[in-house]
PDB file of N, CA and C in Angstrom:
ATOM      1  N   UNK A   1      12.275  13.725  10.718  1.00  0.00           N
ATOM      2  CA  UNK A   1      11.461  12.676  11.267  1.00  0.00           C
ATOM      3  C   UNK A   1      12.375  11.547  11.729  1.00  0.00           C
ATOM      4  N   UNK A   2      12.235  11.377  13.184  1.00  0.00           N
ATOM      5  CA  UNK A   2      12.913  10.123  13.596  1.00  0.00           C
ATOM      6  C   UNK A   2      12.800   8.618  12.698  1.00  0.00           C
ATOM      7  N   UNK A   3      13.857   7.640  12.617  1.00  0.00           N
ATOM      8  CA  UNK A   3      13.103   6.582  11.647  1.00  0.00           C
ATOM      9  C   UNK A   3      12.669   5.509  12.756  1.00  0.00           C
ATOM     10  N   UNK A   4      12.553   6.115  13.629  1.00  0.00           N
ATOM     11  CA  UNK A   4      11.466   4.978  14.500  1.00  0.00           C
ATOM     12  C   UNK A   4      10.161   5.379  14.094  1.00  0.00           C
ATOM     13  N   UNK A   5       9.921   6.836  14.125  1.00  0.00           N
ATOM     14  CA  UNK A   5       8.828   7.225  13.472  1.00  0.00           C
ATOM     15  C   UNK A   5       8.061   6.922  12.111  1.00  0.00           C
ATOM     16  N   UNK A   6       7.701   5.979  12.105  1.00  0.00           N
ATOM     17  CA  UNK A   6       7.048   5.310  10.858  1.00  0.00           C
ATOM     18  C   UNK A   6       5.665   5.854  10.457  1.00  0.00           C
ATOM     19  N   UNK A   7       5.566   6.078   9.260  1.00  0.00           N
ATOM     20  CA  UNK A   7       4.055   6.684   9.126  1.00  0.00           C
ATOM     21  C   UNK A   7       3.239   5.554   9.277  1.00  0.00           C
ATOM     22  N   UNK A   8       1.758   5.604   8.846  1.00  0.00           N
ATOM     23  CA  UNK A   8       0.866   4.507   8.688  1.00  0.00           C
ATOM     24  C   UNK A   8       0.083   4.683   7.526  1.00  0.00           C
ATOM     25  N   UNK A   9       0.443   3.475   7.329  1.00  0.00           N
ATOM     26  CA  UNK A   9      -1.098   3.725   5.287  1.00  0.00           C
ATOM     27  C   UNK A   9      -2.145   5.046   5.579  1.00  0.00           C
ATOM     28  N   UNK A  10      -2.924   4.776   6.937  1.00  0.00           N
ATOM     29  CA  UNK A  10      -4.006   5.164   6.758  1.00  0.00           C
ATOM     30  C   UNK A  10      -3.633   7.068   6.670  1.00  0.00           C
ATOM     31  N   UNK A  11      -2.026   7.401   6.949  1.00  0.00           N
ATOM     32  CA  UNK A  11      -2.324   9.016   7.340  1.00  0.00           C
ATOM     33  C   UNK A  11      -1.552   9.074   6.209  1.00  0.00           C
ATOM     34  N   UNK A  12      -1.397   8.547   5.627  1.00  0.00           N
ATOM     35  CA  UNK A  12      -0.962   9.469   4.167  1.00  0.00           C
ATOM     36  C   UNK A  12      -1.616   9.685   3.182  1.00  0.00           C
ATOM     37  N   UNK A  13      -1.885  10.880   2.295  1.00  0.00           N
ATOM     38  CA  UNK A  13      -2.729  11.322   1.472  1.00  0.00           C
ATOM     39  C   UNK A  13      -1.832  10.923  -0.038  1.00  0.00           C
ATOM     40  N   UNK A  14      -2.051   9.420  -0.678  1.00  0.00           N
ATOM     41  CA  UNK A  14      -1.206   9.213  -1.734  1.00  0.00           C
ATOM     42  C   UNK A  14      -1.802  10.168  -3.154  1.00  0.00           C
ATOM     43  N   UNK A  15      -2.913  10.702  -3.395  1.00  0.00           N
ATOM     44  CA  UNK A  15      -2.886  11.479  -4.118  1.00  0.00           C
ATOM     45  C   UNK A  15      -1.904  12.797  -3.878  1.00  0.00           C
ATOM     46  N   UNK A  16      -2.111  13.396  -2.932  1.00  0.00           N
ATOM     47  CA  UNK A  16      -0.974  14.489  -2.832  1.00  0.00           C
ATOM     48  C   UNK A  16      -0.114  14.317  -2.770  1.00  0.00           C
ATOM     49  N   UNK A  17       1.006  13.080  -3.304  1.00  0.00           N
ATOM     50  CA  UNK A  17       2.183  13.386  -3.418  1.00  0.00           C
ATOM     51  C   UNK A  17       2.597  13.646  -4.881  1.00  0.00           C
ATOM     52  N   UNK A  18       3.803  14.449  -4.716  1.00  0.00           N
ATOM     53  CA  UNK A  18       4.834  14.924  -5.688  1.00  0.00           C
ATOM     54  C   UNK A  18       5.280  13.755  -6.489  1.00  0.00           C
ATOM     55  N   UNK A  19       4.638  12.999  -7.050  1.00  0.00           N
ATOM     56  CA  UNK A  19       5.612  11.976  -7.703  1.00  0.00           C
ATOM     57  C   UNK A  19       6.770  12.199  -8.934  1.00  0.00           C
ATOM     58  N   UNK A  20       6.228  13.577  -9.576  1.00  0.00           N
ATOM     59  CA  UNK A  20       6.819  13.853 -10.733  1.00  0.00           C
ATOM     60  C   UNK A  20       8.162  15.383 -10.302  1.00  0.00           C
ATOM     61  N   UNK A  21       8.114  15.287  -8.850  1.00  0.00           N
ATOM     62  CA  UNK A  21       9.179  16.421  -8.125  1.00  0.00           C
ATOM     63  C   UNK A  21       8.859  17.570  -9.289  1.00  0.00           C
ATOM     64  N   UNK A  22       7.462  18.275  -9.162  1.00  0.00           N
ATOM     65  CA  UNK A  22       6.841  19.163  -9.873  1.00  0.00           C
ATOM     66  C   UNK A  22       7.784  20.598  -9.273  1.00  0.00           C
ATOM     67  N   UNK A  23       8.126  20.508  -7.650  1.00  0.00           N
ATOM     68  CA  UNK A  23       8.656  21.629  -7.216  1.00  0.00           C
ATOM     69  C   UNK A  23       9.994  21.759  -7.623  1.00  0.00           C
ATOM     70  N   UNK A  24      10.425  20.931  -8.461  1.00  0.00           N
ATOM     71  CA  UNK A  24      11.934  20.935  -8.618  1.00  0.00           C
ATOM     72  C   UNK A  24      12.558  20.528  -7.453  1.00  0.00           C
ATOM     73  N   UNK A  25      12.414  19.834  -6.644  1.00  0.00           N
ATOM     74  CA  UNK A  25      13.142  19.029  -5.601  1.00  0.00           C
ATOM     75  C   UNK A  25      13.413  18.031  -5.091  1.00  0.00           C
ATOM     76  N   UNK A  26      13.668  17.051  -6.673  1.00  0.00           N
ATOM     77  CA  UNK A  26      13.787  15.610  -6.475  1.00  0.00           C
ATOM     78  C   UNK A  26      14.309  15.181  -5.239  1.00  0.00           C
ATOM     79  N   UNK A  27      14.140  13.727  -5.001  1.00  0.00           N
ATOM     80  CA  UNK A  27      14.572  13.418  -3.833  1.00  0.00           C
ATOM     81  C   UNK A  27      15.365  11.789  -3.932  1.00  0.00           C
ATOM     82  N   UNK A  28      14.782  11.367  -5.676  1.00  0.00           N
ATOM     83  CA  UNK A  28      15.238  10.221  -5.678  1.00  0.00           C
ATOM     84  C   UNK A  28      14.157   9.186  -5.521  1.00  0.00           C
ATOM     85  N   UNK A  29      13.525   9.399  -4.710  1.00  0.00           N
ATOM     86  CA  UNK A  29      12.233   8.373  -4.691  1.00  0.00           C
ATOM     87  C   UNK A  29      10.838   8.654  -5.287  1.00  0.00           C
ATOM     88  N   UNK A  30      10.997   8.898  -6.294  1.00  0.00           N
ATOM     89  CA  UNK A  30       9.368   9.513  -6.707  1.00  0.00           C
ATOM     90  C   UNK A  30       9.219   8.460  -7.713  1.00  0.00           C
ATOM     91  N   UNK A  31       9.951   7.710  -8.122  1.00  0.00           N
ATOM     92  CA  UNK A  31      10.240   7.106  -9.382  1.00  0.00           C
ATOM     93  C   UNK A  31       9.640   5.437  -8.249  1.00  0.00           C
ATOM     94  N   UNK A  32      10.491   5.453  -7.384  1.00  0.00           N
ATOM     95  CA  UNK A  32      10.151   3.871  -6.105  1.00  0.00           C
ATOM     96  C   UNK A  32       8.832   4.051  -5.926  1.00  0.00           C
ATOM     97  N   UNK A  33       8.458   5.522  -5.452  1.00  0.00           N
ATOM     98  CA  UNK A  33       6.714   5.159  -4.822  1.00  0.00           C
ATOM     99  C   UNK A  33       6.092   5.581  -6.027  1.00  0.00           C
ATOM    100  N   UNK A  34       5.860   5.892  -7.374  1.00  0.00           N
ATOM    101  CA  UNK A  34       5.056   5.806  -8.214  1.00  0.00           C
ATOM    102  C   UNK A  34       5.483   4.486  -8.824  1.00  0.00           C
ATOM    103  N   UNK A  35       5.967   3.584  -8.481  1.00  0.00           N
ATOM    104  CA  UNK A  35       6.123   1.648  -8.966  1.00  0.00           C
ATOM    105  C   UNK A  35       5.380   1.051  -7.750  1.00  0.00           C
ATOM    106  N   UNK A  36       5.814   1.645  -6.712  1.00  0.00           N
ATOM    107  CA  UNK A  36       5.143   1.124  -5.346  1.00  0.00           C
ATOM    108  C   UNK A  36       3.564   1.408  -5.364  1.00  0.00           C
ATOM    109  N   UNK A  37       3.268   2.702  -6.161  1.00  0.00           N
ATOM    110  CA  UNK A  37       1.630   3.032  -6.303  1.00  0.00           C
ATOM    111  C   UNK A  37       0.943   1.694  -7.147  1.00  0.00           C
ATOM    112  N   UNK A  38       1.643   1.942  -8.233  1.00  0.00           N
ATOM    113  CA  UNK A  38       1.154   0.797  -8.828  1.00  0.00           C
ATOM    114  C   UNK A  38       0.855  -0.081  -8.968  1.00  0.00           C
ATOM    115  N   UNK A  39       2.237  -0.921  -8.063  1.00  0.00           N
ATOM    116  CA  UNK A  39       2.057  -2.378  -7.371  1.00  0.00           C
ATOM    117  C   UNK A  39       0.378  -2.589  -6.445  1.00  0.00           C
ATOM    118  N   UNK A  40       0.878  -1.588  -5.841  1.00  0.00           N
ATOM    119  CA  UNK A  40      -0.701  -1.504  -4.699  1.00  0.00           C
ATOM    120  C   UNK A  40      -1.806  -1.554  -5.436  1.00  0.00           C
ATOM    121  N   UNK A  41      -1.695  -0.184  -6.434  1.00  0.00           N
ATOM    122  CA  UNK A  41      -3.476  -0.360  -6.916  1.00  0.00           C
ATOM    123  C   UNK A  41      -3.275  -1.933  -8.032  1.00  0.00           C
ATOM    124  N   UNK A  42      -2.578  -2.342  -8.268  1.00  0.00           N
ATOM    125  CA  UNK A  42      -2.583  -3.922  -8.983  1.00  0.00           C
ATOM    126  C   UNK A  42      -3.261  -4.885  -8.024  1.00  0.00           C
ATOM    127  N   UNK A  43      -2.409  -4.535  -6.521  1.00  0.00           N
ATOM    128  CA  UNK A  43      -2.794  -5.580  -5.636  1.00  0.00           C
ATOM    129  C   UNK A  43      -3.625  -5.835  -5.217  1.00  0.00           C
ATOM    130  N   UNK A  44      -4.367  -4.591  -4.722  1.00  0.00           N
ATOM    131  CA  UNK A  44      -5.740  -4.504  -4.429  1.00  0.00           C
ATOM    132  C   UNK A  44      -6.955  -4.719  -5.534  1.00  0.00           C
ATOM    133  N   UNK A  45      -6.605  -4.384  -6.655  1.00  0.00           N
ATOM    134  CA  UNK A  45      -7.622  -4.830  -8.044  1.00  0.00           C
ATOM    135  C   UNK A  45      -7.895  -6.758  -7.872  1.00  0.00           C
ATOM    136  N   UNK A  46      -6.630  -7.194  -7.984  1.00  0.00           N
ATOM    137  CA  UNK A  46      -6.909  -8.813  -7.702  1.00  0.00           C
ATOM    138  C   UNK A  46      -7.508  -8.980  -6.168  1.00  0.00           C
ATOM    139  N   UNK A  47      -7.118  -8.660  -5.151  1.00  0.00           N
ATOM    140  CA  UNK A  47      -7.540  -8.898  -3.820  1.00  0.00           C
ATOM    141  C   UNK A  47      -8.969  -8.872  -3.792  1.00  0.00           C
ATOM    142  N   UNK A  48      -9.668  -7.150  -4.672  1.00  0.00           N
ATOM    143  CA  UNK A  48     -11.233  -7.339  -4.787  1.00  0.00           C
ATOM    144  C   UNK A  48     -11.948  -8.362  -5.339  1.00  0.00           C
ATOM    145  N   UNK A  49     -10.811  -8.927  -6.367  1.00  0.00           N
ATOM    146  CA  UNK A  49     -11.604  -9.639  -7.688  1.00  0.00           C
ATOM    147  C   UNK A  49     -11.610 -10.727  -6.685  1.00  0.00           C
ATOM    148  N   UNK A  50     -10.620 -11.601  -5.942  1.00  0.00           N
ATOM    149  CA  UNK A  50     -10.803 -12.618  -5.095  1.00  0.00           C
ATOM    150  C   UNK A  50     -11.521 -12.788  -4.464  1.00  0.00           C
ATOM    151  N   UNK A  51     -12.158 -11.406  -3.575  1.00  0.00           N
ATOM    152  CA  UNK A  51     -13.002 -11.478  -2.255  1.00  0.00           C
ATOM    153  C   UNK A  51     -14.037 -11.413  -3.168  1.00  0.00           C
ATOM    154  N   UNK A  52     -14.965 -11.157  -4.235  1.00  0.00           N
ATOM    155  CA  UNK A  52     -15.811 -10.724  -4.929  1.00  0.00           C
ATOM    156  C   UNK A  52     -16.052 -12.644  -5.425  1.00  0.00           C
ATOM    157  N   UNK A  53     -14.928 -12.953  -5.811  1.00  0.00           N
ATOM    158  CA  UNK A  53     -15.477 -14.456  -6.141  1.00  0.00           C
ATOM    159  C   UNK A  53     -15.721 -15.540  -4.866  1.00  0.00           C
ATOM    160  N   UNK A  54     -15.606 -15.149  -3.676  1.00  0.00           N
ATOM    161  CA  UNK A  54     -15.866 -15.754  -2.525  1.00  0.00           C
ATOM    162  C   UNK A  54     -16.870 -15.175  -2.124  1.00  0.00           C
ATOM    163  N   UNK A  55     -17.235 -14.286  -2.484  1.00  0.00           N
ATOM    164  CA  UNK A  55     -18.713 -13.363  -1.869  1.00  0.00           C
ATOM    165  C   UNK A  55     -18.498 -12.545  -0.163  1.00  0.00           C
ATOM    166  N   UNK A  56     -17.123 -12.526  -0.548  1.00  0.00           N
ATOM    167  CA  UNK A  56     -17.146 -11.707   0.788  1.00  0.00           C
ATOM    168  C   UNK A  56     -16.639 -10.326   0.544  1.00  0.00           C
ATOM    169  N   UNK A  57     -17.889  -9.334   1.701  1.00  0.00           N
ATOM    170  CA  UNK A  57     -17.790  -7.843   1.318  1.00  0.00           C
ATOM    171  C   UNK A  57     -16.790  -7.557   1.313  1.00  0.00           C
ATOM    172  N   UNK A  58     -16.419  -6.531   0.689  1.00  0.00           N
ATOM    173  CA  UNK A  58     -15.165  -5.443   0.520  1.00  0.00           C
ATOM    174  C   UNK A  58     -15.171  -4.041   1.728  1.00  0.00           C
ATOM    175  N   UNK A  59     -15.870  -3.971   2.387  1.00  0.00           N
ATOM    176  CA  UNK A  59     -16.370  -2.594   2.706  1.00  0.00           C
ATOM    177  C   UNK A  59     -15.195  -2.725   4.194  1.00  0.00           C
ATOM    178  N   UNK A  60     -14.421  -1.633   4.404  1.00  0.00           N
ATOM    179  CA  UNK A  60     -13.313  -1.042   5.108  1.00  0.00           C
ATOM    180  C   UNK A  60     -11.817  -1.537   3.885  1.00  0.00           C
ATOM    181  N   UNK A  61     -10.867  -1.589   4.794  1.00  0.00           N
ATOM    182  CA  UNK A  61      -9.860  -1.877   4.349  1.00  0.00           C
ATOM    183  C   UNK A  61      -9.171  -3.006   3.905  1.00  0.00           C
ATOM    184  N   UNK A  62      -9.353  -3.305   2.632  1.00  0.00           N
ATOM    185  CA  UNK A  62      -8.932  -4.469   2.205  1.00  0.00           C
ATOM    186  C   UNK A  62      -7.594  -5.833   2.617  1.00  0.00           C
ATOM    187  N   UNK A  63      -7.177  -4.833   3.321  1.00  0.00           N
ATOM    188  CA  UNK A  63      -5.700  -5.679   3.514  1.00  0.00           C
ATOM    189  C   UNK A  63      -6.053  -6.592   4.890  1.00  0.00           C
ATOM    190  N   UNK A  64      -7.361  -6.188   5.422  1.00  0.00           N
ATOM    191  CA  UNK A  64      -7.737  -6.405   7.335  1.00  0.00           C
ATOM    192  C   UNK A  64      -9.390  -7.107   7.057  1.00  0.00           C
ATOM    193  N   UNK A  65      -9.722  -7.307   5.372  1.00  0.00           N
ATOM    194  CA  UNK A  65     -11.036  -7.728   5.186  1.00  0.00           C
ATOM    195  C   UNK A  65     -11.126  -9.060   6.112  1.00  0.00           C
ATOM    196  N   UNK A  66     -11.714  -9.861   7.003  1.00  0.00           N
ATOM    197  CA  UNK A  66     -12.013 -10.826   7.536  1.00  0.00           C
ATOM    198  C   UNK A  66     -12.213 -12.146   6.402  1.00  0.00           C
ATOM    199  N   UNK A  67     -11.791 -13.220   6.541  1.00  0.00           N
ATOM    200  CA  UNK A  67     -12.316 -14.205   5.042  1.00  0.00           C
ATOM    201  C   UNK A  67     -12.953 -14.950   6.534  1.00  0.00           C
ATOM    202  N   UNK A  68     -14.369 -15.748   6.145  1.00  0.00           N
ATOM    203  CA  UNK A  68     -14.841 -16.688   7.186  1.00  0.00           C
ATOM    204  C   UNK A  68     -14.014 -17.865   7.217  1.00  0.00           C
ATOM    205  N   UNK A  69     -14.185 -18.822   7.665  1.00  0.00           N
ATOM    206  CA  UNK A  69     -13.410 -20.102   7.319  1.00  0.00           C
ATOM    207  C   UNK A  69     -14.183 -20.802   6.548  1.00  0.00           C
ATOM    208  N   UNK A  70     -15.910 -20.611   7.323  1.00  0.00           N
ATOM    209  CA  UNK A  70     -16.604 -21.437   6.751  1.00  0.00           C
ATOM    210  C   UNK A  70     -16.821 -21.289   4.668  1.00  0.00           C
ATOM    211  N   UNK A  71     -16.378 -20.476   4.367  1.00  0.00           N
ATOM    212  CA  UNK A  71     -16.480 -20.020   2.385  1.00  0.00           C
ATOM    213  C   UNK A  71     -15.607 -20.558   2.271  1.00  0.00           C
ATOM    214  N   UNK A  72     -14.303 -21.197   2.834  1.00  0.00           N
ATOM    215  CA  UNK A  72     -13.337 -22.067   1.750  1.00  0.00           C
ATOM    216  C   UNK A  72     -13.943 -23.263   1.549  1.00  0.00           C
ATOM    217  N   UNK A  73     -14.937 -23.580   2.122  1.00  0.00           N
ATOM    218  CA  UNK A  73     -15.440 -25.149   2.417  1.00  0.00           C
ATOM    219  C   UNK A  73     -17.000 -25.094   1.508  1.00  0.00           C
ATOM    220  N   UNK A  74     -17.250 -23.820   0.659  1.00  0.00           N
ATOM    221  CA  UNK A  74     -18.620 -24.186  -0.146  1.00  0.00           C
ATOM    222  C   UNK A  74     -18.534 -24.532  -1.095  1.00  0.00           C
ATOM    223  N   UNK A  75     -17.555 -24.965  -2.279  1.00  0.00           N
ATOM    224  CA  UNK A  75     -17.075 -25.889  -3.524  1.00  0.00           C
ATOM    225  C   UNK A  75     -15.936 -26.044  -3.281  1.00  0.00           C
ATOM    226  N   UNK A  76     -14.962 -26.843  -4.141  1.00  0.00           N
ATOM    227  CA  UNK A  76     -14.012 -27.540  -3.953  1.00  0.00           C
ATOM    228  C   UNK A  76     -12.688 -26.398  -5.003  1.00  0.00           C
ATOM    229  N   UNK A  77     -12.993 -24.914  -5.371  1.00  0.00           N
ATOM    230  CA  UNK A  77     -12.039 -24.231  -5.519  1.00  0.00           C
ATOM    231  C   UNK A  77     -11.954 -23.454  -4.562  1.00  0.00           C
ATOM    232  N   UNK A  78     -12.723 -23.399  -3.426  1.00  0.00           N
ATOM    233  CA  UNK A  78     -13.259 -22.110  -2.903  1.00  0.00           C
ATOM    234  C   UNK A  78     -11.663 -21.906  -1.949  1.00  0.00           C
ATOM    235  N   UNK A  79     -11.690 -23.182  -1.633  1.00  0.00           N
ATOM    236  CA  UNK A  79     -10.405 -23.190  -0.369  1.00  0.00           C
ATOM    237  C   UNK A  79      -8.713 -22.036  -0.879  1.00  0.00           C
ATOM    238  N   UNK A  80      -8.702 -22.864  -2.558  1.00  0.00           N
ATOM    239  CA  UNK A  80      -7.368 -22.207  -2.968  1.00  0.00           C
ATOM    240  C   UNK A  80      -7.890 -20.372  -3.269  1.00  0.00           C
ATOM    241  N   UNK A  81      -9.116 -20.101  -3.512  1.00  0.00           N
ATOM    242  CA  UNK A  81      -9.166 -18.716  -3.434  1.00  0.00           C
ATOM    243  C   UNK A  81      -9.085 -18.222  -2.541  1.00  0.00           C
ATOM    244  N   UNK A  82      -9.327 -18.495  -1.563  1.00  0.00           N
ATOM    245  CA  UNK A  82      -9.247 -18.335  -0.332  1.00  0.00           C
ATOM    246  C   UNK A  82      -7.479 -18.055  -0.265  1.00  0.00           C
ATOM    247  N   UNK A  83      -6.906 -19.050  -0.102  1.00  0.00           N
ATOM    248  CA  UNK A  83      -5.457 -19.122   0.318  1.00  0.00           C
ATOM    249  C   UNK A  83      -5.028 -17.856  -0.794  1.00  0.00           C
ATOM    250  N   UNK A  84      -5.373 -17.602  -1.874  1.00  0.00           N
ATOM    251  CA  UNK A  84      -4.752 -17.024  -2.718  1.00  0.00           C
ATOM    252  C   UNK A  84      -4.790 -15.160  -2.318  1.00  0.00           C
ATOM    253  N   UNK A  85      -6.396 -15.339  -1.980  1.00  0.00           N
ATOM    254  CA  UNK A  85      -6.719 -13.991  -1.044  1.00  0.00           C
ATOM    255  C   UNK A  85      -6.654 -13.487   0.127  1.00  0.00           C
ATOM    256  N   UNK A  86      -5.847 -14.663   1.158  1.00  0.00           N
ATOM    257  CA  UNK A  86      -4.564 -14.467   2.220  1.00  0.00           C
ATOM    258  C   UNK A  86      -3.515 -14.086   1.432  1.00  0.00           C
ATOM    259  N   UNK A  87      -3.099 -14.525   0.870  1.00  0.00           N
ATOM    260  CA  UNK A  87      -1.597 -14.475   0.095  1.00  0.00           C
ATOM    261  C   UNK A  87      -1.849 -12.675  -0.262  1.00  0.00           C
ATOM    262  N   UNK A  88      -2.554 -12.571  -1.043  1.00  0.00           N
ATOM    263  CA  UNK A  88      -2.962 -10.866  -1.516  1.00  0.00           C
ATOM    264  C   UNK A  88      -2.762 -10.062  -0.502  1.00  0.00           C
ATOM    265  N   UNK A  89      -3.364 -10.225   0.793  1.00  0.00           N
ATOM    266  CA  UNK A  89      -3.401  -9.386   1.638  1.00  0.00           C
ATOM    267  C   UNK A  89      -2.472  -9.461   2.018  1.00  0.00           C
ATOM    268  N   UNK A  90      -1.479  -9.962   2.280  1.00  0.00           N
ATOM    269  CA  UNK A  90      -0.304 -10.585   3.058  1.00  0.00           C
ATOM    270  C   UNK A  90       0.629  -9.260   1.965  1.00  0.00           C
ATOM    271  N   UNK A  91       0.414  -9.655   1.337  1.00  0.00           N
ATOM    272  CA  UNK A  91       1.386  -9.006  -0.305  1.00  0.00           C
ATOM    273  C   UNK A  91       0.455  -7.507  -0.197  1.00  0.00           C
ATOM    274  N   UNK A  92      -0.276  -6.834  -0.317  1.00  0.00           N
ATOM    275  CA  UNK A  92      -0.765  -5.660   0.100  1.00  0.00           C
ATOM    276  C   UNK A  92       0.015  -5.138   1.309  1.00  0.00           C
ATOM    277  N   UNK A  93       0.334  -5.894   2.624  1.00  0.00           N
ATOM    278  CA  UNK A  93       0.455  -5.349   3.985  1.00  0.00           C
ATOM    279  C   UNK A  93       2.045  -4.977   3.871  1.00  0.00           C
ATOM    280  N   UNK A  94       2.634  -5.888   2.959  1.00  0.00           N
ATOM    281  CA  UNK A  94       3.973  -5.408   3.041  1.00  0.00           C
ATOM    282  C   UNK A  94       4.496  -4.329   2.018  1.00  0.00           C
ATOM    283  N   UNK A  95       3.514  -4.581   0.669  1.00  0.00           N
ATOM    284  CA  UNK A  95       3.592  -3.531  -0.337  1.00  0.00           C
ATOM    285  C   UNK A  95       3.502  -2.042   0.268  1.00  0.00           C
ATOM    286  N   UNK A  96       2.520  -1.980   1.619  1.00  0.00           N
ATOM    287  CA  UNK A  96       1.851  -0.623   2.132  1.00  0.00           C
ATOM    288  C   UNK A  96       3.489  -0.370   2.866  1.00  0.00           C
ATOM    289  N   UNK A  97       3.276  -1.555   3.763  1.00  0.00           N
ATOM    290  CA  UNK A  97       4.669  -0.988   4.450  1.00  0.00           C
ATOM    291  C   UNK A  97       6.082  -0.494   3.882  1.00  0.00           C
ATOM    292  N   UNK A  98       6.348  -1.006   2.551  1.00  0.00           N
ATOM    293  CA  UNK A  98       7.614  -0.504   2.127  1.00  0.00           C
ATOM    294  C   UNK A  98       7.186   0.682   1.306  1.00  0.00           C
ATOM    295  N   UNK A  99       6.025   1.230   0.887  1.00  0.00           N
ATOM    296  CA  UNK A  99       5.439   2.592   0.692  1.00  0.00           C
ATOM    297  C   UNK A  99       5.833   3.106   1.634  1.00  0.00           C
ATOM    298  N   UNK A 100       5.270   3.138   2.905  1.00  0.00           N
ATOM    299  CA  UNK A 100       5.515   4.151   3.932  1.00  0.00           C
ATOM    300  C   UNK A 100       6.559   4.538   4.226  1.00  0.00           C
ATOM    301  N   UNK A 101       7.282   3.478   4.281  1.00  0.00           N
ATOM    302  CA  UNK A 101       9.043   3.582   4.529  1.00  0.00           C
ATOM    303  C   UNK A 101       9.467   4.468   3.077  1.00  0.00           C
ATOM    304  N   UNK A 102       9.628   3.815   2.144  1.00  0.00           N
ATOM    305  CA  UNK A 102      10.101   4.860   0.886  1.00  0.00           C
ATOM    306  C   UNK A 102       9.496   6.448   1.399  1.00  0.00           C
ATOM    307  N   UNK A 103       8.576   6.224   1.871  1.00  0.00           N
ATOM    308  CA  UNK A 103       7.722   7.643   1.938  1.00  0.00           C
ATOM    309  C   UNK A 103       8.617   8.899   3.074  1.00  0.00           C
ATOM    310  N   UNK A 104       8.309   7.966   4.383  1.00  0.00           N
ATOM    311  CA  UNK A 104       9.283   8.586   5.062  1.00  0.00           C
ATOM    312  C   UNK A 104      10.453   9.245   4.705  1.00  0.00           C
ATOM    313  N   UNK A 105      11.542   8.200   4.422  1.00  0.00           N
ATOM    314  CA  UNK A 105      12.450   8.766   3.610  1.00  0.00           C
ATOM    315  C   UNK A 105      12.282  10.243   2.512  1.00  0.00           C
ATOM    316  N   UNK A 106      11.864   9.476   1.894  1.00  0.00           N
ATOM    317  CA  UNK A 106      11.315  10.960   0.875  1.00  0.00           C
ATOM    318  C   UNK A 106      10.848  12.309   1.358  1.00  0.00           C
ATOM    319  N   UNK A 107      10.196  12.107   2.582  1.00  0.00           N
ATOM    320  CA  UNK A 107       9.914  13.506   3.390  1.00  0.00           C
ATOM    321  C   UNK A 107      11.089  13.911   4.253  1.00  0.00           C
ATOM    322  N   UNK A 108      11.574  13.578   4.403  1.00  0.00           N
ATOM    323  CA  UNK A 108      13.137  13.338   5.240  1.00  0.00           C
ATOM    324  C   UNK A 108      13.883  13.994   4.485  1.00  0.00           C
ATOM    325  N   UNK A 109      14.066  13.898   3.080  1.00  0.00           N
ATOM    326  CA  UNK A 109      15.328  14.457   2.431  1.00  0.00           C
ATOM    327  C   UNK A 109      14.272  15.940   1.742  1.00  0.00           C
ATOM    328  N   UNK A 110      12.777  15.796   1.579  1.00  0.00           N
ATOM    329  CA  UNK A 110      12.423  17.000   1.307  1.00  0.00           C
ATOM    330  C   UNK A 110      12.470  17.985   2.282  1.00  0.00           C
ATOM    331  N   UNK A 111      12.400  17.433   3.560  1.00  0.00           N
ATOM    332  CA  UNK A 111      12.641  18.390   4.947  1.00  0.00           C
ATOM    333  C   UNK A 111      13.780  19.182   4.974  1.00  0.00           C
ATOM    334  N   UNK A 112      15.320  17.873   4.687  1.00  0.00           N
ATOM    335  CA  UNK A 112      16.253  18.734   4.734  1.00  0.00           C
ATOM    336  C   UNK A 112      16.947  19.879   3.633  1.00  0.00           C
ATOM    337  N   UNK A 113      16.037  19.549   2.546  1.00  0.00           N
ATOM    338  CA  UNK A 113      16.968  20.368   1.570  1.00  0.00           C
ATOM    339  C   UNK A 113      16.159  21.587   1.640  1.00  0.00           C
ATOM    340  N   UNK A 114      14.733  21.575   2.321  1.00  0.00           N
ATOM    341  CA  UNK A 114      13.735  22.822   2.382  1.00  0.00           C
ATOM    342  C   UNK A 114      14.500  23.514   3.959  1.00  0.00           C
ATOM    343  N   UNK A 115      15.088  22.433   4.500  1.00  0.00           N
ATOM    344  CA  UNK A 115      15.923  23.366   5.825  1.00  0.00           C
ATOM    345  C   UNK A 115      17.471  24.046   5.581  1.00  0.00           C
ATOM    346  N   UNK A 116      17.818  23.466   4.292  1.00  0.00           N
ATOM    347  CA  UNK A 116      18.924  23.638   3.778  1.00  0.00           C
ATOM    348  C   UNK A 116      18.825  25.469   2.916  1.00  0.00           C
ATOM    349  N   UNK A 117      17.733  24.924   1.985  1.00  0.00           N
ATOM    350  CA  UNK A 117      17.582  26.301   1.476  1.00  0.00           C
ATOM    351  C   UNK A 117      17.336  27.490   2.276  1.00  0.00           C
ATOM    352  N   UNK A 118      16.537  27.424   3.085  1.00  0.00           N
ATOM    353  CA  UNK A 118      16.235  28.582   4.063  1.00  0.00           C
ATOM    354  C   UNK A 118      17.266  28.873   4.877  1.00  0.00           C
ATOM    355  N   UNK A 119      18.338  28.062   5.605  1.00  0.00           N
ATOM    356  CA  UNK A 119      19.381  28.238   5.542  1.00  0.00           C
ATOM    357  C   UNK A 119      20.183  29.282   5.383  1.00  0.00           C
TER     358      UNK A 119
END
């Protein structure tokens, strides 16, 4: 895979990966994206709990949820939850992105050692 070729959150299936190199074909990163899994489902647990105390739906993808402007302005905490649940998403978008990248990689060196063996 070229590394211009970047995957995207949405086409990777994070349950199906190998995190525990079950095939015997470590790669070195299974250990980065099962910390990187974690981070995410952490991030997104607070991100819901934020949007849930602002009353704004959850429904698509959390990292692209819309916040109105007008809900930072209905009590006088509403504003810093607000900022706090920019901040989340902000911290989700890059968490996803250095997933993908670790990810890449990781299919990259499983490619070559599966082109190596056949070989």
């Amino acid at each position: 895979m070229p590394p211009y070729d970047t995957l995207r959150w949405e086409d990777i299936d994070i349950n199906d990966i190998d995190y525990d190199a079950l095939d015997e074909n470590p790669t070195g990163h299974e250990r980065t994206l099962r910390s990187l899994r974690s981070q995410i489902d952490s991030t997104e647990a607070i991100l819901r709990r934020y949007l849930r105390e602002l009353g704004v739906s959850t429904g698509g993808d959390l990292a692209h949820v819309s916040i109105p402007t007008h809900v930072q302005y209905r009590d006088p905490f509403a504003f810093d939850r607000a900022r706090r649940a920019r901040t989340a998403q902000s911290n989700l978008r890059s968490q996803r992105q250095r997933f993908c990248q670790v990810y890449r990689e990781h299919r990259r060196r499983k490619h070559d050692v599966e082109n190596t063996e056949s070989a």
